[in-house]
PDBML (XML) file of the C-alpha atoms, coordinates in Angstrom:
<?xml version="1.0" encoding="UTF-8" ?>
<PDBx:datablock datablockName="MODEL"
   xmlns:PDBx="http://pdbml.pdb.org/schema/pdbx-v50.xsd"
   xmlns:xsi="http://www.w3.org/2001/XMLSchema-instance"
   xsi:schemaLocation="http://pdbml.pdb.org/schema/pdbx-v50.xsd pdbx-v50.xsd">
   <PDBx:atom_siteCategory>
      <PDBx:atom_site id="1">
         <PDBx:B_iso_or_equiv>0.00</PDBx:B_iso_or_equiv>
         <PDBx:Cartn_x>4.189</PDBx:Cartn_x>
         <PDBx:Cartn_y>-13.514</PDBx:Cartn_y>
         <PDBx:Cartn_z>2.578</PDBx:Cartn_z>
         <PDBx:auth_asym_id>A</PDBx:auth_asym_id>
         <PDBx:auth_atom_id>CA</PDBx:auth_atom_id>
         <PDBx:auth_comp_id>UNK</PDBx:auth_comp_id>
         <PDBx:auth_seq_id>1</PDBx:auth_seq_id>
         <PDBx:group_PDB>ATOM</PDBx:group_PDB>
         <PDBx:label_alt_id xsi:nil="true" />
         <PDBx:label_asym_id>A</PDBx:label_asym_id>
         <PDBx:label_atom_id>CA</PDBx:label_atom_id>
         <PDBx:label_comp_id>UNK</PDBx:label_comp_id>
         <PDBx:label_entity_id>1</PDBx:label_entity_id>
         <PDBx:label_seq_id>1</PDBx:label_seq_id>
         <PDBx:occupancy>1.00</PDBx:occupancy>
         <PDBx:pdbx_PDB_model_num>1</PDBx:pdbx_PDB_model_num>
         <PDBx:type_symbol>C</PDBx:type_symbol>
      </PDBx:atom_site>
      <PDBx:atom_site id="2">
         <PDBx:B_iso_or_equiv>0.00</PDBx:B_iso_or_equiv>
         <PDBx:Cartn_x>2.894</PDBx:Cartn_x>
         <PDBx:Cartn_y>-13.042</PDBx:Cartn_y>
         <PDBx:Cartn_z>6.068</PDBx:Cartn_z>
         <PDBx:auth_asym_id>A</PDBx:auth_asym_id>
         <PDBx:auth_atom_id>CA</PDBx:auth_atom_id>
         <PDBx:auth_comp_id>UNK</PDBx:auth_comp_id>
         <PDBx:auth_seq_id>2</PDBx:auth_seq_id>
         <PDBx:group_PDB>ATOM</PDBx:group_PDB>
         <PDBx:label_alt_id xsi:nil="true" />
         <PDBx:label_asym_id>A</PDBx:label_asym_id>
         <PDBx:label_atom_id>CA</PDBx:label_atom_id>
         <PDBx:label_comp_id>UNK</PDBx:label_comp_id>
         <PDBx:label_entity_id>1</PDBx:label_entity_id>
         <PDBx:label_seq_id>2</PDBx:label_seq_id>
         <PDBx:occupancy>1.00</PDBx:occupancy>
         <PDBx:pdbx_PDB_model_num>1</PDBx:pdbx_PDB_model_num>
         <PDBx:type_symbol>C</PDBx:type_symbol>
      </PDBx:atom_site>
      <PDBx:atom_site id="3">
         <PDBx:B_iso_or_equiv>0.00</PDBx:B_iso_or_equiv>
         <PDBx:Cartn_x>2.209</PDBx:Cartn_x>
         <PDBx:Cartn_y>-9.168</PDBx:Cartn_y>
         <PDBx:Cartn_z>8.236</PDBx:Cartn_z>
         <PDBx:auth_asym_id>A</PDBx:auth_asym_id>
         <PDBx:auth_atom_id>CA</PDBx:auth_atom_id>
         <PDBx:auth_comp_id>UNK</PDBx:auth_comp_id>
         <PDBx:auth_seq_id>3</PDBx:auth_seq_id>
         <PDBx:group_PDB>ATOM</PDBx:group_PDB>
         <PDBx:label_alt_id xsi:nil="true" />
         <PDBx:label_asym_id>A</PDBx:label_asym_id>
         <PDBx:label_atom_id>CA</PDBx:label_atom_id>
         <PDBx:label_comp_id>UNK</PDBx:label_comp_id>
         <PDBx:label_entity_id>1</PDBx:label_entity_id>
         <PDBx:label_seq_id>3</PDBx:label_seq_id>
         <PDBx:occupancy>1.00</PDBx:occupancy>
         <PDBx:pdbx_PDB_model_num>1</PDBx:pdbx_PDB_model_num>
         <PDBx:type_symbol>C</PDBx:type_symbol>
      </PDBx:atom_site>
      <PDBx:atom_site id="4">
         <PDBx:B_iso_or_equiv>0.00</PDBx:B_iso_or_equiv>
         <PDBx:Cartn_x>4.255</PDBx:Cartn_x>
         <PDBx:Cartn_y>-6.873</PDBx:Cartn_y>
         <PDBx:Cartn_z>8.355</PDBx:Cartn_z>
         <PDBx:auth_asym_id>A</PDBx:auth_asym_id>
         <PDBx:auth_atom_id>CA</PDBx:auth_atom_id>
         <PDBx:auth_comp_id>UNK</PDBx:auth_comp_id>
         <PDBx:auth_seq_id>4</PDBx:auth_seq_id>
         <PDBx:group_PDB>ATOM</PDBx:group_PDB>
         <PDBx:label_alt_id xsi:nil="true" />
         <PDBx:label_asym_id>A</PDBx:label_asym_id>
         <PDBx:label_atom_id>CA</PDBx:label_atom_id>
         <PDBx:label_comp_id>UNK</PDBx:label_comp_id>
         <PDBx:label_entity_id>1</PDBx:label_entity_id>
         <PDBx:label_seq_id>4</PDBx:label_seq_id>
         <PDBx:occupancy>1.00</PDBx:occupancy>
         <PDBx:pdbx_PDB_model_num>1</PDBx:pdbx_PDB_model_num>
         <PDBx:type_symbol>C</PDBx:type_symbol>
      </PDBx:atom_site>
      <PDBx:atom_site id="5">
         <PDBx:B_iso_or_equiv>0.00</PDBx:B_iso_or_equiv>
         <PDBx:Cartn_x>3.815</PDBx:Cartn_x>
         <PDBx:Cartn_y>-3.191</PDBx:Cartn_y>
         <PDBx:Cartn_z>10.243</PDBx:Cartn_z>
         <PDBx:auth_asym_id>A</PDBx:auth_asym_id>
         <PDBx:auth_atom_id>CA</PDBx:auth_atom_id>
         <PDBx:auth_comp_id>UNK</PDBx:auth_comp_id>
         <PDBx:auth_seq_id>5</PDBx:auth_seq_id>
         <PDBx:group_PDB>ATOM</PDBx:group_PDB>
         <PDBx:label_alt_id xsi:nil="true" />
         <PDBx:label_asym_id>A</PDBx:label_asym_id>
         <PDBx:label_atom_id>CA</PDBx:label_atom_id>
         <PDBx:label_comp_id>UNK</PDBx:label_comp_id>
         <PDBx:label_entity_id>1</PDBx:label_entity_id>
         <PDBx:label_seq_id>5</PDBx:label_seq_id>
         <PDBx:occupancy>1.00</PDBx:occupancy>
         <PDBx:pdbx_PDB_model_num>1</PDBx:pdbx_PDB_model_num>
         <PDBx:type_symbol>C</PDBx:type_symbol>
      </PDBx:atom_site>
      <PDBx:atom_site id="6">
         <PDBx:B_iso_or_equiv>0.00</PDBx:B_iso_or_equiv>
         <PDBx:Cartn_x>5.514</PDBx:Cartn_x>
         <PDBx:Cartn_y>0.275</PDBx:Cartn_y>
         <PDBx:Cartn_z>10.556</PDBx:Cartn_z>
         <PDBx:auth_asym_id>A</PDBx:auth_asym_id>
         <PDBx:auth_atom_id>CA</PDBx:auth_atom_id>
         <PDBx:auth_comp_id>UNK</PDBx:auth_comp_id>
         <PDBx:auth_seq_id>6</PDBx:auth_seq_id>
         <PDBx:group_PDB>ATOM</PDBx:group_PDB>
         <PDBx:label_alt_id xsi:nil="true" />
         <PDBx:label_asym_id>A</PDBx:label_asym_id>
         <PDBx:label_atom_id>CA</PDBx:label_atom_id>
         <PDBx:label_comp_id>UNK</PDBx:label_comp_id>
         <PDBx:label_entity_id>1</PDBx:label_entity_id>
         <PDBx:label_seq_id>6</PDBx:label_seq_id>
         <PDBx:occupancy>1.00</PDBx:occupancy>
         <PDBx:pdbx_PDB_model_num>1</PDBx:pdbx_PDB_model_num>
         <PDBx:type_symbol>C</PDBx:type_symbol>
      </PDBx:atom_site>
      <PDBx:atom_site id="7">
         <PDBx:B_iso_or_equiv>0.00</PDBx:B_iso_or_equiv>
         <PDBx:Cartn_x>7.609</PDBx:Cartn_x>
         <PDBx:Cartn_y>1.364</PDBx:Cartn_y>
         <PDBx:Cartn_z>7.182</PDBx:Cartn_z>
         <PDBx:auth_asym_id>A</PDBx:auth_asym_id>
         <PDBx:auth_atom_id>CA</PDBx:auth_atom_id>
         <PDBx:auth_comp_id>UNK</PDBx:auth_comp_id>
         <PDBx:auth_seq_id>7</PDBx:auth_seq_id>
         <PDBx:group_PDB>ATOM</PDBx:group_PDB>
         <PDBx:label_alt_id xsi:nil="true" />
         <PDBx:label_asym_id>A</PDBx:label_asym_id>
         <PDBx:label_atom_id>CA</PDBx:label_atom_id>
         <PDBx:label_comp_id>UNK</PDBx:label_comp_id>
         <PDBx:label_entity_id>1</PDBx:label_entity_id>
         <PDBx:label_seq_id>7</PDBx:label_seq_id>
         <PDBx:occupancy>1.00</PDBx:occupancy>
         <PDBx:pdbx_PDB_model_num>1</PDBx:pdbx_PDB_model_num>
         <PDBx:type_symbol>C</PDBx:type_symbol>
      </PDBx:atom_site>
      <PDBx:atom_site id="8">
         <PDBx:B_iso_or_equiv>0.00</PDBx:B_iso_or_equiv>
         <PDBx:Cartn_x>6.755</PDBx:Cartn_x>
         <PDBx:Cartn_y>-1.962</PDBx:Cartn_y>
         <PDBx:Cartn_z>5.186</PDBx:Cartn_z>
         <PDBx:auth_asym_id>A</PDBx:auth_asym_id>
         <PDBx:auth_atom_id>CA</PDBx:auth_atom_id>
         <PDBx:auth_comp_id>UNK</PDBx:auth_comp_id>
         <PDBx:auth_seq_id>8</PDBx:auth_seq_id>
         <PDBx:group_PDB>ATOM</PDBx:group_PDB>
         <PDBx:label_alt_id xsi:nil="true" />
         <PDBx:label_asym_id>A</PDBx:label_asym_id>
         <PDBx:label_atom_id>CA</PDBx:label_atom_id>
         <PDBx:label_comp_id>UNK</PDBx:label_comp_id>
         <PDBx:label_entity_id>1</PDBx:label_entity_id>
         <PDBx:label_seq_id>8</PDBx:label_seq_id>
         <PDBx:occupancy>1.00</PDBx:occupancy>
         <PDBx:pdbx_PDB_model_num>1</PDBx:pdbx_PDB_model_num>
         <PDBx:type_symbol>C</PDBx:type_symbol>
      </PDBx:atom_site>
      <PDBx:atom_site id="9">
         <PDBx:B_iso_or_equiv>0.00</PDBx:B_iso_or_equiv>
         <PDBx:Cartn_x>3.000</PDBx:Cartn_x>
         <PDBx:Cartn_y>-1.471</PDBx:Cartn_y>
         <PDBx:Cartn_z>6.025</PDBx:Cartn_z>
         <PDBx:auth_asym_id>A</PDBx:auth_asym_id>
         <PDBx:auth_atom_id>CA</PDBx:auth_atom_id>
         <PDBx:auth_comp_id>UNK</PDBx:auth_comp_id>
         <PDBx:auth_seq_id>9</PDBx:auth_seq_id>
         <PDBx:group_PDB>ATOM</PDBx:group_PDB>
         <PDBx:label_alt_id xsi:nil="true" />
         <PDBx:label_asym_id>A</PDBx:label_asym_id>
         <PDBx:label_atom_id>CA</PDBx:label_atom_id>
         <PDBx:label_comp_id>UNK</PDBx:label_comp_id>
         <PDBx:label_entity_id>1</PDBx:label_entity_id>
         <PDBx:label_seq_id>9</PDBx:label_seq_id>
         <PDBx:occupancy>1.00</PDBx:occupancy>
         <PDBx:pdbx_PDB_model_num>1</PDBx:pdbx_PDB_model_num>
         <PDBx:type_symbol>C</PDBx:type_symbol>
      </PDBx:atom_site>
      <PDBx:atom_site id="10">
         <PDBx:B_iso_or_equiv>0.00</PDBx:B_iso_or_equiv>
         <PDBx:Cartn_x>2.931</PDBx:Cartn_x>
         <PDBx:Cartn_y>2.611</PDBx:Cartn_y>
         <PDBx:Cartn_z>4.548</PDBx:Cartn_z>
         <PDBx:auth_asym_id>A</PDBx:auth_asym_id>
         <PDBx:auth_atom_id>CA</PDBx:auth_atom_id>
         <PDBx:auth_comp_id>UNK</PDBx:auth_comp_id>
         <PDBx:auth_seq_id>10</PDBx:auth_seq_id>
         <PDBx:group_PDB>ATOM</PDBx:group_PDB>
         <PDBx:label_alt_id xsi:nil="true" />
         <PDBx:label_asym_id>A</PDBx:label_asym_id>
         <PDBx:label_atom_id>CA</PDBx:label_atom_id>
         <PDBx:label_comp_id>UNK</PDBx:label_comp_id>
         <PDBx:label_entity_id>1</PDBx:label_entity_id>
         <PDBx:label_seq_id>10</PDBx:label_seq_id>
         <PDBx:occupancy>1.00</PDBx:occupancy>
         <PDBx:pdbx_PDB_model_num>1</PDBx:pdbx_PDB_model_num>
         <PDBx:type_symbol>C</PDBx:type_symbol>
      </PDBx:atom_site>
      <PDBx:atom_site id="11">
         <PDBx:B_iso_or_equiv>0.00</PDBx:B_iso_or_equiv>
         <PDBx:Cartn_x>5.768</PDBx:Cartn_x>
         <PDBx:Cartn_y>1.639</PDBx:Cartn_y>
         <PDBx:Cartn_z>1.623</PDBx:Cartn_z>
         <PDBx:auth_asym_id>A</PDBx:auth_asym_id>
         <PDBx:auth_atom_id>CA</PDBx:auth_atom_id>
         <PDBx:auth_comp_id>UNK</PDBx:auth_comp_id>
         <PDBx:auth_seq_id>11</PDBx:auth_seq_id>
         <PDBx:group_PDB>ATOM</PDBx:group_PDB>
         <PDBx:label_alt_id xsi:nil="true" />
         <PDBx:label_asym_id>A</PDBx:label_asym_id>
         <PDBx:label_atom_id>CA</PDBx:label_atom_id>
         <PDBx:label_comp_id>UNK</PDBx:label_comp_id>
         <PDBx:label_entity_id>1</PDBx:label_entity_id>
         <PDBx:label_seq_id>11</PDBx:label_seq_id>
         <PDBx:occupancy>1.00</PDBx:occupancy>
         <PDBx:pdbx_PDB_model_num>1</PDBx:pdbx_PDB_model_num>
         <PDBx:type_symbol>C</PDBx:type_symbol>
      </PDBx:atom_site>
      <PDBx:atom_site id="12">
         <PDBx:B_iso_or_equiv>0.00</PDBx:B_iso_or_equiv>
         <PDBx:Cartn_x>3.088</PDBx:Cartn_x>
         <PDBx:Cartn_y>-1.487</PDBx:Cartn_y>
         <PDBx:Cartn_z>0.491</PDBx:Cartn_z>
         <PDBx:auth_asym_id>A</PDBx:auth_asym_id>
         <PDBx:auth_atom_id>CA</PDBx:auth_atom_id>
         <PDBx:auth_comp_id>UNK</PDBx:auth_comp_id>
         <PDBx:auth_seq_id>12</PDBx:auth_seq_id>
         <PDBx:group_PDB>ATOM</PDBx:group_PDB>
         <PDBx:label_alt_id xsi:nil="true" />
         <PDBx:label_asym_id>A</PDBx:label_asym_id>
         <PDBx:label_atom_id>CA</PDBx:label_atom_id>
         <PDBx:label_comp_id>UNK</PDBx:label_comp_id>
         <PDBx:label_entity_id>1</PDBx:label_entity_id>
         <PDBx:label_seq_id>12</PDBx:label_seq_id>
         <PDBx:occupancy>1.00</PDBx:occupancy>
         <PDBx:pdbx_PDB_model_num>1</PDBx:pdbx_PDB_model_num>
         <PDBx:type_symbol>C</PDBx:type_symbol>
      </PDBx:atom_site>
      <PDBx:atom_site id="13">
         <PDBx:B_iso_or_equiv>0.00</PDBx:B_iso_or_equiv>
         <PDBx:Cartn_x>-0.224</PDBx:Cartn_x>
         <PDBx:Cartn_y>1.679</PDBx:Cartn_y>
         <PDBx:Cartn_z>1.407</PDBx:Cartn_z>
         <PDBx:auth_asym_id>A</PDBx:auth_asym_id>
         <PDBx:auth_atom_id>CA</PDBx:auth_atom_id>
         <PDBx:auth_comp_id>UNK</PDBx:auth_comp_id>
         <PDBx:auth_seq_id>13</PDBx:auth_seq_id>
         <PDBx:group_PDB>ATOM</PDBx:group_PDB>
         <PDBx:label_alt_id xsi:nil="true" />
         <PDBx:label_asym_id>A</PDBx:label_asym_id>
         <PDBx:label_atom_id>CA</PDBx:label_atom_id>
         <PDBx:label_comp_id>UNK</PDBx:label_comp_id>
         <PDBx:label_entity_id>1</PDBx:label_entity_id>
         <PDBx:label_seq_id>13</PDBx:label_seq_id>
         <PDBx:occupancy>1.00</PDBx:occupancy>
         <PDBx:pdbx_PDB_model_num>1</PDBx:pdbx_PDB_model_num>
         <PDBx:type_symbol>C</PDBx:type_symbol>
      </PDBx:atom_site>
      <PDBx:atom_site id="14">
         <PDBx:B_iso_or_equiv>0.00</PDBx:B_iso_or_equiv>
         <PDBx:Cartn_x>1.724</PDBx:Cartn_x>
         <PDBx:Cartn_y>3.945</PDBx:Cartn_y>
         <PDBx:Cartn_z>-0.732</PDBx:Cartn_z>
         <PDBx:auth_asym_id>A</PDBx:auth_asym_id>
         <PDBx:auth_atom_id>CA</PDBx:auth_atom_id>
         <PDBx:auth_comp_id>UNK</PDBx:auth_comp_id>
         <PDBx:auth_seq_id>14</PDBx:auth_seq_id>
         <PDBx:group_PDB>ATOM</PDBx:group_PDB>
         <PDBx:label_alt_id xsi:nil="true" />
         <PDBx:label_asym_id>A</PDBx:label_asym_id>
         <PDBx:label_atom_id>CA</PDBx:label_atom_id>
         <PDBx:label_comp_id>UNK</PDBx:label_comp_id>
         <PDBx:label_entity_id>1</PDBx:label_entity_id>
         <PDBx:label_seq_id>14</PDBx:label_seq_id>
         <PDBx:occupancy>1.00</PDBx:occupancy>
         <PDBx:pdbx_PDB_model_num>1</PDBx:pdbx_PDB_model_num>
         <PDBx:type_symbol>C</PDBx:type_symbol>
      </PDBx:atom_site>
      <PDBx:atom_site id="15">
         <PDBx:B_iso_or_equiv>0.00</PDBx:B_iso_or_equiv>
         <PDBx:Cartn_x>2.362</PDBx:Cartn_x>
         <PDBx:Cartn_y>1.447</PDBx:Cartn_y>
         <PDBx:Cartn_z>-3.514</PDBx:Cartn_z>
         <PDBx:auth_asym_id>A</PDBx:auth_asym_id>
         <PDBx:auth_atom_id>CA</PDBx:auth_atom_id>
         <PDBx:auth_comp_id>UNK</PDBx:auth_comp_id>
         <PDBx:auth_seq_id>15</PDBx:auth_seq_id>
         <PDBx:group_PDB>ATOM</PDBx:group_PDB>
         <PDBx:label_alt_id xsi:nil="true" />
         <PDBx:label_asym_id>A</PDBx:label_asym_id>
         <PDBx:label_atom_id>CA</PDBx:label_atom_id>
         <PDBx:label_comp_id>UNK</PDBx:label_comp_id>
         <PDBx:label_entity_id>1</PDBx:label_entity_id>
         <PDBx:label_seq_id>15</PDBx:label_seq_id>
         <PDBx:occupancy>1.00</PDBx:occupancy>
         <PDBx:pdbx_PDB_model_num>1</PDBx:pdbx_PDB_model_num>
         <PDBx:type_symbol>C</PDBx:type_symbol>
      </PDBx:atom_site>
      <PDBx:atom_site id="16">
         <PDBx:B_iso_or_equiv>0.00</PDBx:B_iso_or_equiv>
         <PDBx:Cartn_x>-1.175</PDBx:Cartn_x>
         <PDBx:Cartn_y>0.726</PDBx:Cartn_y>
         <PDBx:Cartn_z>-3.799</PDBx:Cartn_z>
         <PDBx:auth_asym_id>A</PDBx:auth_asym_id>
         <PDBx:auth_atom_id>CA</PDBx:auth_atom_id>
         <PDBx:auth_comp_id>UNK</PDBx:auth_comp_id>
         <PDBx:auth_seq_id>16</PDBx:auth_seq_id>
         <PDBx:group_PDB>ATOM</PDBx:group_PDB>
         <PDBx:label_alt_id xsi:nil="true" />
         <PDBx:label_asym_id>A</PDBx:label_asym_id>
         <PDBx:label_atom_id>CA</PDBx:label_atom_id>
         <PDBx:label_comp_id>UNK</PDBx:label_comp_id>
         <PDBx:label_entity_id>1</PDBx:label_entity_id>
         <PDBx:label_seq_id>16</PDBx:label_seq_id>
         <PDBx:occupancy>1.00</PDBx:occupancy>
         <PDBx:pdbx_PDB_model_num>1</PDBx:pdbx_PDB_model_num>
         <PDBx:type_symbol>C</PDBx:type_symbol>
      </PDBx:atom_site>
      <PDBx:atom_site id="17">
         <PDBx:B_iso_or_equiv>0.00</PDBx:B_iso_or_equiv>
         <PDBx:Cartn_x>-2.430</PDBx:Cartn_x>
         <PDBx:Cartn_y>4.414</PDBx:Cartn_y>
         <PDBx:Cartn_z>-3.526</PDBx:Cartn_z>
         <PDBx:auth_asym_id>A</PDBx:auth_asym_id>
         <PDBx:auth_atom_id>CA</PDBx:auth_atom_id>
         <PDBx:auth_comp_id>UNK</PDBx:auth_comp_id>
         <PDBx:auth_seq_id>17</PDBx:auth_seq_id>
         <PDBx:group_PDB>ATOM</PDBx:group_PDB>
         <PDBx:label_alt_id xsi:nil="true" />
         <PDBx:label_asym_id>A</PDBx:label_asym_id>
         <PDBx:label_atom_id>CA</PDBx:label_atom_id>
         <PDBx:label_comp_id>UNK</PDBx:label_comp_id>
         <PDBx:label_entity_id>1</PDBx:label_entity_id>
         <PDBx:label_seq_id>17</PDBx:label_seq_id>
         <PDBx:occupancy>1.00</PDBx:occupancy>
         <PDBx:pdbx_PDB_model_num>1</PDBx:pdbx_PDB_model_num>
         <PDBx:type_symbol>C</PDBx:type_symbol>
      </PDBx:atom_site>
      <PDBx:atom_site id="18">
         <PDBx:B_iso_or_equiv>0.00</PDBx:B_iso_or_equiv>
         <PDBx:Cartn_x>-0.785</PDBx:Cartn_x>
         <PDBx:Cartn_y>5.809</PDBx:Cartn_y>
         <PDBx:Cartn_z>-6.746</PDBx:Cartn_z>
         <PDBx:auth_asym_id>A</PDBx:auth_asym_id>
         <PDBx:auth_atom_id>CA</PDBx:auth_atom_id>
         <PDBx:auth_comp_id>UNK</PDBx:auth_comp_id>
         <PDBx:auth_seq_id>18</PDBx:auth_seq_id>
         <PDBx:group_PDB>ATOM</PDBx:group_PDB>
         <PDBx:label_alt_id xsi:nil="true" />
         <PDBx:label_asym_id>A</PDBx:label_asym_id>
         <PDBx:label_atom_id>CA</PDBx:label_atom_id>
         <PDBx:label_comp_id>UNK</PDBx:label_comp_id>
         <PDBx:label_entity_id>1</PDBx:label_entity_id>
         <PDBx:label_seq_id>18</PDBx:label_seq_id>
         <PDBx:occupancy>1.00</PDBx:occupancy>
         <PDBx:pdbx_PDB_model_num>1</PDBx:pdbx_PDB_model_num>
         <PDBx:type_symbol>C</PDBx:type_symbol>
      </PDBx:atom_site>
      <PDBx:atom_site id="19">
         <PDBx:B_iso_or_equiv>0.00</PDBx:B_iso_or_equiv>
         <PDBx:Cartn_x>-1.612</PDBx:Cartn_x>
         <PDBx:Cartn_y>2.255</PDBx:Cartn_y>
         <PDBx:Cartn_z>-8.658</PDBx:Cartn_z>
         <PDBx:auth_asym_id>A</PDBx:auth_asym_id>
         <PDBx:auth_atom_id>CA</PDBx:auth_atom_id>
         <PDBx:auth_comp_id>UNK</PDBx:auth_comp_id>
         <PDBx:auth_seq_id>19</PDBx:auth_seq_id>
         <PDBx:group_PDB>ATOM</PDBx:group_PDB>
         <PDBx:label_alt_id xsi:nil="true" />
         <PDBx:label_asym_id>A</PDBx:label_asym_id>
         <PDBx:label_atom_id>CA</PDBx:label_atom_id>
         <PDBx:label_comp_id>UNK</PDBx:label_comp_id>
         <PDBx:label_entity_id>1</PDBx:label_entity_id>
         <PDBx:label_seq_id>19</PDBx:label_seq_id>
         <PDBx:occupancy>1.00</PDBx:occupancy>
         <PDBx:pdbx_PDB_model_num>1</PDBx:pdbx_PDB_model_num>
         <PDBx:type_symbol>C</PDBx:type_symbol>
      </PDBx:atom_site>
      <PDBx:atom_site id="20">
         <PDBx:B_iso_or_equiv>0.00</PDBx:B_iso_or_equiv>
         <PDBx:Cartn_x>-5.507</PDBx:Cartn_x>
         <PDBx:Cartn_y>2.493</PDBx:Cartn_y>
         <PDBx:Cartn_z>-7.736</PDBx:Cartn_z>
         <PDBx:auth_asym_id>A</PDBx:auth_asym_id>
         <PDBx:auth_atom_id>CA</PDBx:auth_atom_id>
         <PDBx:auth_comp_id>UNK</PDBx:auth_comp_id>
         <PDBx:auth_seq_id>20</PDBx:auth_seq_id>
         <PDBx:group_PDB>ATOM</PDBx:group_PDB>
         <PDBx:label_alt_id xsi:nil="true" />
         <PDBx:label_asym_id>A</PDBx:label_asym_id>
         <PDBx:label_atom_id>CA</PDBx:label_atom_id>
         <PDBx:label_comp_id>UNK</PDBx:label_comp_id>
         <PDBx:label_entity_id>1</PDBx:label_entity_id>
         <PDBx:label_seq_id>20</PDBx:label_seq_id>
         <PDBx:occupancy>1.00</PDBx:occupancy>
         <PDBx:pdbx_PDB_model_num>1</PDBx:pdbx_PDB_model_num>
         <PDBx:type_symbol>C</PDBx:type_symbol>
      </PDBx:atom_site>
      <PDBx:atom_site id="21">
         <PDBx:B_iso_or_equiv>0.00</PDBx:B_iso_or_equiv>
         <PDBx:Cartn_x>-7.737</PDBx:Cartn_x>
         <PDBx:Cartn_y>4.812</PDBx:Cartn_y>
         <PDBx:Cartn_z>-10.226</PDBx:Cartn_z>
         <PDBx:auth_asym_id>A</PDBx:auth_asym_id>
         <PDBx:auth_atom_id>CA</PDBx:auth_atom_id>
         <PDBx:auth_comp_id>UNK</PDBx:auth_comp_id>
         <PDBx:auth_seq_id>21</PDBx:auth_seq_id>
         <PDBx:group_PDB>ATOM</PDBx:group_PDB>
         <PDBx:label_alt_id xsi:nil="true" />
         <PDBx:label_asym_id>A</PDBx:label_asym_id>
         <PDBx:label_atom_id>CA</PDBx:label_atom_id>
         <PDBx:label_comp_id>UNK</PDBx:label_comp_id>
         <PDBx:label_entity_id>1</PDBx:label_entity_id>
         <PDBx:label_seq_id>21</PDBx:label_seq_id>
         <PDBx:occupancy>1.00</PDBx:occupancy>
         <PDBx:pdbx_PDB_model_num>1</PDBx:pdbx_PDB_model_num>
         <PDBx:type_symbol>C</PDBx:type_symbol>
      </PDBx:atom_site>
      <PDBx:atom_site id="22">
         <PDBx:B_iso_or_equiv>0.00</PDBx:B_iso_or_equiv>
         <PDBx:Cartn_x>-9.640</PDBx:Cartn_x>
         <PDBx:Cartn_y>6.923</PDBx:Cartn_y>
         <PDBx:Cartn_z>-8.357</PDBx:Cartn_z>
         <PDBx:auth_asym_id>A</PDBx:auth_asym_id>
         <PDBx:auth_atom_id>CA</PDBx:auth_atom_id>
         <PDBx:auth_comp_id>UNK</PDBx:auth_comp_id>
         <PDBx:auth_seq_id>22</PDBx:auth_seq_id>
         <PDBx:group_PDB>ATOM</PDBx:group_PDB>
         <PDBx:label_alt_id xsi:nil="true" />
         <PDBx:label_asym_id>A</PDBx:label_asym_id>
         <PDBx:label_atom_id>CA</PDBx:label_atom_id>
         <PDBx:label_comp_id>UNK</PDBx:label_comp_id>
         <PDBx:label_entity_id>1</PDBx:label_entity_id>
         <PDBx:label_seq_id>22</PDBx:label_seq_id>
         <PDBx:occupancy>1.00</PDBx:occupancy>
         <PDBx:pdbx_PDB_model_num>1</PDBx:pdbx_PDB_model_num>
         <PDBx:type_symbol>C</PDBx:type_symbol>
      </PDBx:atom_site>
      <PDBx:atom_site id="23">
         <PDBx:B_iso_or_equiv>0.00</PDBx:B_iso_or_equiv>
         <PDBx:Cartn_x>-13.731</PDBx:Cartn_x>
         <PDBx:Cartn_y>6.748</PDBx:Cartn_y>
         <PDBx:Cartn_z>-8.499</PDBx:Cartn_z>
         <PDBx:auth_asym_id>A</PDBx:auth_asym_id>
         <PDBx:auth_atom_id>CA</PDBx:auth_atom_id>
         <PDBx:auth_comp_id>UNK</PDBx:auth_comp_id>
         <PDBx:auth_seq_id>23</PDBx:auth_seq_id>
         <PDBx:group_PDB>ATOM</PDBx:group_PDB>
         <PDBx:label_alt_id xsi:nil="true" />
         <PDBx:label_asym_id>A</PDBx:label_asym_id>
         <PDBx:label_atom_id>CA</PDBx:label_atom_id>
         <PDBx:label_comp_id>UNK</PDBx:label_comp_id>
         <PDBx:label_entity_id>1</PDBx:label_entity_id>
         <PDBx:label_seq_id>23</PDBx:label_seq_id>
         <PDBx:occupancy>1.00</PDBx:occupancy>
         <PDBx:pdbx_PDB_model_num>1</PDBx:pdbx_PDB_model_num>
         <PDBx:type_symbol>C</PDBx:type_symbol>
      </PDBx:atom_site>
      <PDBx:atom_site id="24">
         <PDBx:B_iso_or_equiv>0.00</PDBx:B_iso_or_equiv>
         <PDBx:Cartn_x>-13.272</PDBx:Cartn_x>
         <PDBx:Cartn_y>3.569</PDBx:Cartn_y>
         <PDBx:Cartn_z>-10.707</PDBx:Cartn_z>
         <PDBx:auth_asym_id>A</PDBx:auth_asym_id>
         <PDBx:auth_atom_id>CA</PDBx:auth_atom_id>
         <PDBx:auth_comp_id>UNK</PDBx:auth_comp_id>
         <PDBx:auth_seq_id>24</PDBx:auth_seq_id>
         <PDBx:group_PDB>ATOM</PDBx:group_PDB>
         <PDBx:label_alt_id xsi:nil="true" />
         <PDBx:label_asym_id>A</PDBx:label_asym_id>
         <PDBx:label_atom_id>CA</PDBx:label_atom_id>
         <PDBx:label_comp_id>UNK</PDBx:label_comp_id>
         <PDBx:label_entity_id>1</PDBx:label_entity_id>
         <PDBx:label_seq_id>24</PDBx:label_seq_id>
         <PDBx:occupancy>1.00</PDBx:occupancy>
         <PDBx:pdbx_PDB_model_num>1</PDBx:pdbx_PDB_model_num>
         <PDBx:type_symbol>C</PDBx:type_symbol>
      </PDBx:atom_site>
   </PDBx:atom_siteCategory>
</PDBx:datablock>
């Protein structure tokens, strides 16, 4: 839905961090 930067950037890092496995 386009760029975003600052909180909206870490929130969506964040999000994806604890839904990724690890090694897999």
């Amino acid at each position: 839905r386009g760029r975003g930067d600052g909180w909206e950037a870490v929130r969506q890092a964040v999000e994806v961090i604890v839904h990724v496995e690890r090694f897999r």
